[in-house]
N, C-alpha and C. Protein backbone atom coordinates (compact mmCIF):
# COMPACT_ATOMS: atom_id res chain seq x y z
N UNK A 1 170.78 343.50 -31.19
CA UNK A 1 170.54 342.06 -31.10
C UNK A 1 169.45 341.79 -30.07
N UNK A 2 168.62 340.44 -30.55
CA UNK A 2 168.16 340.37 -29.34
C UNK A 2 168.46 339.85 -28.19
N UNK A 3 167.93 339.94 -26.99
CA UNK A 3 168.16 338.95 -25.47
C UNK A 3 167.71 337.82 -25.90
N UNK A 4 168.80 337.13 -25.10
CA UNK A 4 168.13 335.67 -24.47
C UNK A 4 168.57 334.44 -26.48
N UNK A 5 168.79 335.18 -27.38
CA UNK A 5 169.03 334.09 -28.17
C UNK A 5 170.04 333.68 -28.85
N UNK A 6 171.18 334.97 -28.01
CA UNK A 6 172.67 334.16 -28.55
C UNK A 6 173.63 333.82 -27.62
N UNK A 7 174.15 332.89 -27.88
CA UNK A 7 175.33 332.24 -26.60
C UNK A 7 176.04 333.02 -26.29
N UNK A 8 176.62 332.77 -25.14
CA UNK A 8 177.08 333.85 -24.25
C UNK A 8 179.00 334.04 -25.02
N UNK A 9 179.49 334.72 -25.63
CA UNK A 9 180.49 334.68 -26.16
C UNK A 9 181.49 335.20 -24.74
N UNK A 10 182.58 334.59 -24.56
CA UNK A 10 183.30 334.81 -23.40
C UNK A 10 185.02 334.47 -23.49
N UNK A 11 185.80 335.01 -23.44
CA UNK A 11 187.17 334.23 -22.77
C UNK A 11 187.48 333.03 -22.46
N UNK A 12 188.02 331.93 -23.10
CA UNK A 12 188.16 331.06 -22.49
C UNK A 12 189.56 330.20 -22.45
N UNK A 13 189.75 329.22 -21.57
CA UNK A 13 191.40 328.52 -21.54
C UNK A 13 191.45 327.48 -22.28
N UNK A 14 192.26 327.36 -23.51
CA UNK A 14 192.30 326.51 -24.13
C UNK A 14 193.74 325.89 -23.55
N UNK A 15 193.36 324.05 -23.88
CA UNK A 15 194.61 323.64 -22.68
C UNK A 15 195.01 322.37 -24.08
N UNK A 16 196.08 321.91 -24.48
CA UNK A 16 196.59 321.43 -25.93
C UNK A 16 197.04 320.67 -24.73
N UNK A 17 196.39 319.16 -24.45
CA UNK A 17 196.56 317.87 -23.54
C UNK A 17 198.07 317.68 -23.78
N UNK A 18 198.33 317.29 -25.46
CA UNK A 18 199.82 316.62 -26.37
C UNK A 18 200.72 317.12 -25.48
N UNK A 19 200.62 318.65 -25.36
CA UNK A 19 202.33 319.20 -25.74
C UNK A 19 202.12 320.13 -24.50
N UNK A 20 201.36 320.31 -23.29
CA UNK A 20 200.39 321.01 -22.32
C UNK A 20 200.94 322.69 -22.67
N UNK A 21 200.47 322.98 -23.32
CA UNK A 21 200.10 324.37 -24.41
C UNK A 21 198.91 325.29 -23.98
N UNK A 22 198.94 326.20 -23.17
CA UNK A 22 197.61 327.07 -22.88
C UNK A 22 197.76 327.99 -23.53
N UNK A 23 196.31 328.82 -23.93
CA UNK A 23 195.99 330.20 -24.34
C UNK A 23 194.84 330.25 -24.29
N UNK A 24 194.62 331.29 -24.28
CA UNK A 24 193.19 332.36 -23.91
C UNK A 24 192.51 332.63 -25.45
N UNK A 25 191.95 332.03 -25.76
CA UNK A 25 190.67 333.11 -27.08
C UNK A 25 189.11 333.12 -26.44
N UNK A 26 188.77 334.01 -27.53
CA UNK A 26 187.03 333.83 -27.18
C UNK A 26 186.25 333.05 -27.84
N UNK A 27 185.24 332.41 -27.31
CA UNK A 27 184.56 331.24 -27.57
C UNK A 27 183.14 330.90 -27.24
N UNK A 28 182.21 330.52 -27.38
CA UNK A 28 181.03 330.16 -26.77
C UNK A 28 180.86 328.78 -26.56
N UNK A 29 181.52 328.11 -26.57
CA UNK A 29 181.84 326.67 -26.12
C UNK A 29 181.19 326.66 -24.42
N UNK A 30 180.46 325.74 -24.32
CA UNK A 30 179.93 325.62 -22.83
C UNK A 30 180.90 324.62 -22.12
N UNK A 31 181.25 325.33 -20.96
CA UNK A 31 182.23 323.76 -20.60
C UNK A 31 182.09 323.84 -18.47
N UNK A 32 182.12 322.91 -17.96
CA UNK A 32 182.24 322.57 -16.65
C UNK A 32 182.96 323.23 -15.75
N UNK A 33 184.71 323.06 -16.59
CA UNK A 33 185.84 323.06 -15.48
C UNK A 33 185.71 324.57 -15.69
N UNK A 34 186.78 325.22 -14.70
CA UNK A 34 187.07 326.68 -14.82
C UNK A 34 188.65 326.17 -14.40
N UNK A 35 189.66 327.06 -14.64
CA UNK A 35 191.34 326.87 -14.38
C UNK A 35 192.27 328.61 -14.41
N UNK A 36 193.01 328.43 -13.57
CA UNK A 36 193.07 329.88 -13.53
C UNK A 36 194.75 329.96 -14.56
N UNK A 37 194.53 331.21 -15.40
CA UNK A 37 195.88 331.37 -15.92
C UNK A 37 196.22 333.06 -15.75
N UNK A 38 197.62 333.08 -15.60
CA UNK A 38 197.80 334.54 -15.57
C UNK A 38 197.18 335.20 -14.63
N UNK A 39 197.02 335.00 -13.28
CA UNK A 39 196.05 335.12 -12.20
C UNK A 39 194.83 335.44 -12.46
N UNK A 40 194.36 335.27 -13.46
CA UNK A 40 192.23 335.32 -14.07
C UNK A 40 191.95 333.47 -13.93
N UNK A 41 190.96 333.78 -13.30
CA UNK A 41 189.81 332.41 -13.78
C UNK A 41 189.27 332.51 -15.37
N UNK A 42 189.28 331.31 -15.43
CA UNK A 42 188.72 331.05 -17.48
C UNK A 42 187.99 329.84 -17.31
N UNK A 43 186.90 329.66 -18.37
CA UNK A 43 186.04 328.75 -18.42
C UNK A 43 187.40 327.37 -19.35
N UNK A 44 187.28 326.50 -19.05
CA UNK A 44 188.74 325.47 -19.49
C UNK A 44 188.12 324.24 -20.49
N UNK A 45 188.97 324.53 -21.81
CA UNK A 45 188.35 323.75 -23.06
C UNK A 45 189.77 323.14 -23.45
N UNK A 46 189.47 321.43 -22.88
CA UNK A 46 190.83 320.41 -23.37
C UNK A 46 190.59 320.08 -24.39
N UNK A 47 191.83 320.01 -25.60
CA UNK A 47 191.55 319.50 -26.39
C UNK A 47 193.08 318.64 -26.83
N UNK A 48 192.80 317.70 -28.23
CA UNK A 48 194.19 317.12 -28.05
C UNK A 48 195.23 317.35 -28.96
N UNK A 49 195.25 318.64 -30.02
CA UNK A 49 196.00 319.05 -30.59
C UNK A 49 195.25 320.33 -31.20
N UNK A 50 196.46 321.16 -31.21
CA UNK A 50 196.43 322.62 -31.40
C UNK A 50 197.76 322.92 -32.51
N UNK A 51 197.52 324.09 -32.73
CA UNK A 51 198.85 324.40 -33.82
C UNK A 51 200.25 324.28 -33.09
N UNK A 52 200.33 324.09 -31.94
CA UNK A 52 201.81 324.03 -31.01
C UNK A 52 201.70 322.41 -31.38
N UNK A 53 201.00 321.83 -31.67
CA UNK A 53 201.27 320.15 -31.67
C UNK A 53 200.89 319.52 -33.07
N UNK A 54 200.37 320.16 -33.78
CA UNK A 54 199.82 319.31 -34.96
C UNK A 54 201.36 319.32 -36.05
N UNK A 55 201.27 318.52 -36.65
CA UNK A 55 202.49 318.18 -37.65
C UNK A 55 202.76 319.19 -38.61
N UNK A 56 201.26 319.59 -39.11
CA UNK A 56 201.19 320.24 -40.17
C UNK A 56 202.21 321.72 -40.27
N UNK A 57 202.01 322.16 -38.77
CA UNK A 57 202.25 323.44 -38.28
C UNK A 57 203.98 323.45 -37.67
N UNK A 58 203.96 322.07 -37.29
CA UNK A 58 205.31 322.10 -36.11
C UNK A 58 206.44 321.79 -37.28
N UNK A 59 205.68 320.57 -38.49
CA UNK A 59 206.96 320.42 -38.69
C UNK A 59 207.63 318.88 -38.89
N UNK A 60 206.60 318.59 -37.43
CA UNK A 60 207.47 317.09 -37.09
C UNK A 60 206.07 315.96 -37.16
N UNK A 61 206.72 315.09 -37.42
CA UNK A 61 205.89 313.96 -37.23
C UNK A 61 205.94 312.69 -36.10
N UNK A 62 204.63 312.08 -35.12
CA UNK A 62 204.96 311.61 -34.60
C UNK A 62 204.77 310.70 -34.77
N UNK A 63 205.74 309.46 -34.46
CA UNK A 63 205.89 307.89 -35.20
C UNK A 63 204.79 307.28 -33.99
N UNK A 64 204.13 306.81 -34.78
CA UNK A 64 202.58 305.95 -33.77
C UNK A 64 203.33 304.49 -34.32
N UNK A 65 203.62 303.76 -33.19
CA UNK A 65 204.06 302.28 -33.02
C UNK A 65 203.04 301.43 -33.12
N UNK A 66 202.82 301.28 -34.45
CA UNK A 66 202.00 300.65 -35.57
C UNK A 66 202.07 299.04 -35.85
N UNK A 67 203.51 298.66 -35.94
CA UNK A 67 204.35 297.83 -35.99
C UNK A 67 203.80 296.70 -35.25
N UNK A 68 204.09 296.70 -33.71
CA UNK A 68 203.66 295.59 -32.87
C UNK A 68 202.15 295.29 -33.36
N UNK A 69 201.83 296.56 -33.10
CA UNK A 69 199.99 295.21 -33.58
C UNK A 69 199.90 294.20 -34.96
N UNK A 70 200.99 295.34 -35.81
CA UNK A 70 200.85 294.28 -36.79
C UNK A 70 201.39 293.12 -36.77
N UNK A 71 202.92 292.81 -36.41
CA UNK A 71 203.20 291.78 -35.74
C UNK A 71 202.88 290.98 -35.28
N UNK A 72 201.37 291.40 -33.94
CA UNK A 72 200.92 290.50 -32.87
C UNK A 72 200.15 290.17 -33.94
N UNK A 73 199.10 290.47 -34.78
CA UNK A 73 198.21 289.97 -35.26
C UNK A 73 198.69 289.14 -36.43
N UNK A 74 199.86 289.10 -37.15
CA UNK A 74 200.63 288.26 -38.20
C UNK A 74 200.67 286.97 -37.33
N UNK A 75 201.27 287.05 -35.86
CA UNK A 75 201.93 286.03 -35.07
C UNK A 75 200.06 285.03 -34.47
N UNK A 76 199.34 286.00 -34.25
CA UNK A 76 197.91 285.11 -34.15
C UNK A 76 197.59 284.27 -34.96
N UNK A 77 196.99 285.11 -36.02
CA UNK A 77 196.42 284.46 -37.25
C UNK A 77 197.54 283.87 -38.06
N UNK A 78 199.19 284.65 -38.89
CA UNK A 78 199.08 283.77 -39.78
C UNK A 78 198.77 284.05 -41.07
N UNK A 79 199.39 283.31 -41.85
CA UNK A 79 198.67 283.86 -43.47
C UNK A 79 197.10 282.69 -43.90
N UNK A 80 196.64 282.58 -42.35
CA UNK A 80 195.05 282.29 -42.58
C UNK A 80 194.22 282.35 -43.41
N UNK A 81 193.53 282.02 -44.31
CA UNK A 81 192.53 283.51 -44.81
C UNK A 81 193.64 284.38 -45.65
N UNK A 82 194.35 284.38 -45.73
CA UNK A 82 194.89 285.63 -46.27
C UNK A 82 195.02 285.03 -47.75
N UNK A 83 194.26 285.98 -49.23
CA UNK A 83 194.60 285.57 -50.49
C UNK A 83 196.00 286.55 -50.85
N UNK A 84 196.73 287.38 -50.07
CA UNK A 84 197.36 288.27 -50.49
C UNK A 84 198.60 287.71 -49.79
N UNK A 85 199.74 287.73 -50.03
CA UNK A 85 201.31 287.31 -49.74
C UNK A 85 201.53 288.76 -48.98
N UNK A 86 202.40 288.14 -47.59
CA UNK A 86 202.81 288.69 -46.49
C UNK A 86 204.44 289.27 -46.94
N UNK A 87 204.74 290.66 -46.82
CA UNK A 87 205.75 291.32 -47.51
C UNK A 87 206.62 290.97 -46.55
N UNK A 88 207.60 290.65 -46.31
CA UNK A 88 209.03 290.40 -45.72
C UNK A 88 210.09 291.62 -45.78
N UNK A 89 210.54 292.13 -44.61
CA UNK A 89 211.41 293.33 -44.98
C UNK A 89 212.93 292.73 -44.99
């Protein structure tokens, strides 16, 4: 290969924000922080879901409280503007 024209491939800490989930792969991702795991320093790549957190993988689903906005915004406006009838549970 030549010098100087491929990114530096290296070790790095992947940190799963959701569910605070670390592991180590290799990566060429450029990043700032450094964080130490397993007594090694690692270059540190946050992200906000990984297979320990995503639904697909875990299993579970997480209920996003959807509800109130819709609510608040029914309780603003109103069937304003609206050509479509407001469903009643």
């Amino acid at each position: 290969m030549k010098d100087g024209i491929h990114p530096n491939y290296r070790e790095v800490l992947i940190h799963d924000l959701s569910c605070d989930f670390k592991f180590v792969t290799r990566s060429t991702v450029q990043t700032r922080e450094m964080a130490e795991f397993e007594g090694k320093q690692y270059p540190l790549v946050k992200i906000e879901v990984s297979s320990e957190s995503h639904p697909f993988y875990t299993g579970k689903h997480k209920i996003v409280d959807t509800a109130g906005r819709v609510e608040k915004f029914r309780q603003k406006f109103g069937s304003v503007g609206s050509k479509t009838q407001i469903a009643q549970d």
